[in-house]
Protein backbone atom coordinates (compact mmCIF):
# COMPACT_ATOMS: atom_id res chain seq x y z
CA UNK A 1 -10.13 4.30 -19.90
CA UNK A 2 -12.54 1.36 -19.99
CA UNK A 3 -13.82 -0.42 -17.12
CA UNK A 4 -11.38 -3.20 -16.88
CA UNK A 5 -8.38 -1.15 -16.88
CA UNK A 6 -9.72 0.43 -13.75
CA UNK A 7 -10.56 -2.75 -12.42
CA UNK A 8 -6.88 -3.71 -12.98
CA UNK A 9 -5.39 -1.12 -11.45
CA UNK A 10 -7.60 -1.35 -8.44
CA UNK A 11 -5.95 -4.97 -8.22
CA UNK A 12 -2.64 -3.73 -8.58
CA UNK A 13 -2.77 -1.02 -6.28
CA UNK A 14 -4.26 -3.64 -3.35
CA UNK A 15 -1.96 -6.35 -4.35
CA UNK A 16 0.92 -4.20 -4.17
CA UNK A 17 -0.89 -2.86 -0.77
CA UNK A 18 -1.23 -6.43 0.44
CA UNK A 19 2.80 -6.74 -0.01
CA UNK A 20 3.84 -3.85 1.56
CA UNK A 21 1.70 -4.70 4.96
CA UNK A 22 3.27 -8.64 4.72
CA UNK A 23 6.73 -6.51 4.28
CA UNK A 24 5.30 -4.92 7.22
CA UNK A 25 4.34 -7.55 9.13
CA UNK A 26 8.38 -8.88 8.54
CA UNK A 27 9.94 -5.53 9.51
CA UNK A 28 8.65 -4.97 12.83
CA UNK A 29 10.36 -8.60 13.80
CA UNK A 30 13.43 -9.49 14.23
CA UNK A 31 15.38 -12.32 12.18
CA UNK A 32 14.72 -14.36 14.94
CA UNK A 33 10.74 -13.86 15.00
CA UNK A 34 10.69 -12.19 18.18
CA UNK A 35 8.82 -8.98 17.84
CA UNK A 36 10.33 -5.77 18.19
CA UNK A 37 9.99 -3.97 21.04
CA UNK A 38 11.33 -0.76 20.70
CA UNK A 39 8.69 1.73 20.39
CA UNK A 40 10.67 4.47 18.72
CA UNK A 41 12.25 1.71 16.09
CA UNK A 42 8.59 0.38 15.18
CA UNK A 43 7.23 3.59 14.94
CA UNK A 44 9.74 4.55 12.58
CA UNK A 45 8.88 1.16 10.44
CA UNK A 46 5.20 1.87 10.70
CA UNK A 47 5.82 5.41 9.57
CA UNK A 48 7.88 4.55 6.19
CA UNK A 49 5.27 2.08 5.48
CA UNK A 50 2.55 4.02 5.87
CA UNK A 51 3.48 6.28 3.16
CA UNK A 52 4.12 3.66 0.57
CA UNK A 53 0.54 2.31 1.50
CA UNK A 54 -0.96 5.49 1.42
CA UNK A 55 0.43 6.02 -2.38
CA UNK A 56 -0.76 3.01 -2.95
CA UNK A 57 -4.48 3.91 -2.03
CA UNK A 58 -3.80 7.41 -3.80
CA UNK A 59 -3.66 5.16 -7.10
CA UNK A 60 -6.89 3.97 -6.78
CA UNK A 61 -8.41 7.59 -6.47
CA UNK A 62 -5.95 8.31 -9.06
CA UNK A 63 -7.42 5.53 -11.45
CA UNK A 64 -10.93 6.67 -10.98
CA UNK A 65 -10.91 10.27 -11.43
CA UNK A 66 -8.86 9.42 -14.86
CA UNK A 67 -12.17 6.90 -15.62
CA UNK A 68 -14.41 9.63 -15.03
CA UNK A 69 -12.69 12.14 -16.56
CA UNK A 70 -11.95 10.20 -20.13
CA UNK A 71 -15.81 10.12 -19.68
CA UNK A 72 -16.82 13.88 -20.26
């Protein structure tokens, strides 16, 4: 793996980051852009994003142990 392909998928891993947290940012209001308020309901949102941004940030570990390891 060559340095720009890491590079890119360091960019695609925090772009695709970035999207889930705006998707985020959506789900824990309502349609009408009031916030929502109950705790066990945005706890629930926070928790299914959180995995998808976690395996997001796995990718980039991901990327860089490949890099090193095409390098041995």
């Amino acid at each position: 793996m060559t340095t720009q392909k890491l590079s890119e998928l360091y960019c695609l891993s925090c772009i695709n980051a970035h999207t889930l947290v705006t998707e985020l940012y959506e789900a824990v209001h309502e349609r009408s852009g009031e916030p929502a308020t109950l705790s066990e309901e945005v706890k629930n949102i926070r928790q299914k994003y959180l995995v998808k941004i976690r395996q997001e940030l796995e990718l980039i570990q991901s990327a860089v142990d490949e890099y090193n390891e095409s390098r041995i």
